[in-house]
Protein backbone atom coordinates (compact mmCIF):
# COMPACT_ATOMS: atom_id res chain seq x y z
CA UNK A 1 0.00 0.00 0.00
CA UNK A 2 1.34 3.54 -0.82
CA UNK A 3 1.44 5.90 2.02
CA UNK A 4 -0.41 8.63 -0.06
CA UNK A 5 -3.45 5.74 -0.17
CA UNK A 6 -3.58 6.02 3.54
CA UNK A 7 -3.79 9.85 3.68
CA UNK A 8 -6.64 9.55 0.87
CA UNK A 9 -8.43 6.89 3.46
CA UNK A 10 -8.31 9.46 6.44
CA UNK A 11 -9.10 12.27 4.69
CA UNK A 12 -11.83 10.56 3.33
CA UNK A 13 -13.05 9.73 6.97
CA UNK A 14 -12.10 13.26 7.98
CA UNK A 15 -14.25 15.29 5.17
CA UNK A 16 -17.00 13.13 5.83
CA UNK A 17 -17.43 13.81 9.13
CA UNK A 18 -16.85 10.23 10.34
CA UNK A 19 -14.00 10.87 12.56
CA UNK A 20 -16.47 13.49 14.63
CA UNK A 21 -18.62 10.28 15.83
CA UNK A 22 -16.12 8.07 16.32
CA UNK A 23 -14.80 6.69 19.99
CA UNK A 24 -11.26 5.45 18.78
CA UNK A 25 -9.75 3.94 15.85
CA UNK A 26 -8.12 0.17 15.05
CA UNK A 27 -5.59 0.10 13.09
CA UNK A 28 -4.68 -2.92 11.57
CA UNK A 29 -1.16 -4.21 10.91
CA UNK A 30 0.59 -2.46 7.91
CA UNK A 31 2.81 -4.29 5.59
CA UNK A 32 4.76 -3.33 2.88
CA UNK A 33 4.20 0.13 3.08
CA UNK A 34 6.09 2.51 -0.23
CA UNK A 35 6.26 5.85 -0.48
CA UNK A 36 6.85 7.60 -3.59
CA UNK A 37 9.75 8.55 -5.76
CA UNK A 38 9.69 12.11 -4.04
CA UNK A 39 9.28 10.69 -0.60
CA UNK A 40 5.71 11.75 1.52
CA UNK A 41 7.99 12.25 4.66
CA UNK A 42 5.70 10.70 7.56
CA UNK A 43 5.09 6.91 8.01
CA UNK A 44 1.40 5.74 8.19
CA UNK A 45 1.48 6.17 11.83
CA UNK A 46 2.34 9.17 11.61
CA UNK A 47 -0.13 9.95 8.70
CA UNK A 48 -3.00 8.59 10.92
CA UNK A 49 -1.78 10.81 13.93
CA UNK A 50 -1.71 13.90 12.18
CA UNK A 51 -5.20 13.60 10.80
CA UNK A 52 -6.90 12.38 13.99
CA UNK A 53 -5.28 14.38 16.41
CA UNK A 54 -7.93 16.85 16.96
CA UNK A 55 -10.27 14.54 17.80
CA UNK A 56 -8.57 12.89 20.69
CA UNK A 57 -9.50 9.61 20.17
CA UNK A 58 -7.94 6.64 21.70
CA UNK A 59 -5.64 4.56 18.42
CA UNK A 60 -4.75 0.97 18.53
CA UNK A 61 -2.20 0.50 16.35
CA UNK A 62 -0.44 -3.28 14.84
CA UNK A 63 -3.96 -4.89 15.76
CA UNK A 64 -3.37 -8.59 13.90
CA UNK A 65 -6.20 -8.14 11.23
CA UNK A 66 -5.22 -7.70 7.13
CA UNK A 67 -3.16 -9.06 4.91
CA UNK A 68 -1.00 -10.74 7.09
CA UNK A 69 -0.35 -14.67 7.86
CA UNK A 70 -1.62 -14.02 11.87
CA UNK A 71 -5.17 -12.04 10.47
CA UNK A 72 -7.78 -12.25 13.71
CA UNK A 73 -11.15 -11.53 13.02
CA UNK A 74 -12.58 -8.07 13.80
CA UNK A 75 -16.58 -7.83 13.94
CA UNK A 76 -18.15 -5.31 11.98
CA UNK A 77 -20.40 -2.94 13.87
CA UNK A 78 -20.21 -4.71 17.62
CA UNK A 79 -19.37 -2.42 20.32
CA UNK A 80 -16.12 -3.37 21.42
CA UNK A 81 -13.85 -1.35 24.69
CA UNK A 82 -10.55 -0.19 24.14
CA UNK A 83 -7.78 0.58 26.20
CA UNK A 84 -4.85 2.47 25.15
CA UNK A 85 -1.20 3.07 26.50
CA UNK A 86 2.11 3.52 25.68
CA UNK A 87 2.94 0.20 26.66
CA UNK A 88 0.32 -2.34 25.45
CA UNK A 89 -3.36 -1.86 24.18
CA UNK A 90 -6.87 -4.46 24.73
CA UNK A 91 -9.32 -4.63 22.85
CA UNK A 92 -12.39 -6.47 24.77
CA UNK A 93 -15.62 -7.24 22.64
CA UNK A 94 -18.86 -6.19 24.40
């Protein structure tokens, strides 16, 4: 995935309002990331961070969900609770 597809997503998010409603964000893990010939100059993190940090939400990052060989189901639409800190995050299903 190109980093510039991951400001498109969260822009896309952020000019339609969806990161207003939102109680926190889960990121899934992110592999082979490229940047462009001219390089974007932030990491996907970093990307995500910069767009949501208004908001104040809560982000889980490296959750094992995508296009990875460990991919964990997420549920759709259930209310889950997360927990956030610089050492380790949960994410508990309601």
């Amino acid at each position: 995935e190109y980093l510039y597809h991951v400001v498109r997503m969260m822009m896309n998010l952020k000019r339609n309002g969806c990161l207003e409603s939102i109680k926190g964000i889960v990121v899934g893990s992110m592999t082979k990331m490229k940047d462009n010939d001219i390089p974007w100059g932030k990491n996907a993190m970093e990307i995500i961070e910069d767009v949501t940090k208004k908001y104040n939400i809560p982000i889980m990052y490296n959750f094992p969900a995508g296009h990875i060989q460990d991919n964990r189901a997420l549920i759709l639409g259930n209310n889950v609770t997360i927990n956030v800190s610089d050492k380790s995050s949960t994410l508990v299903f309601e």
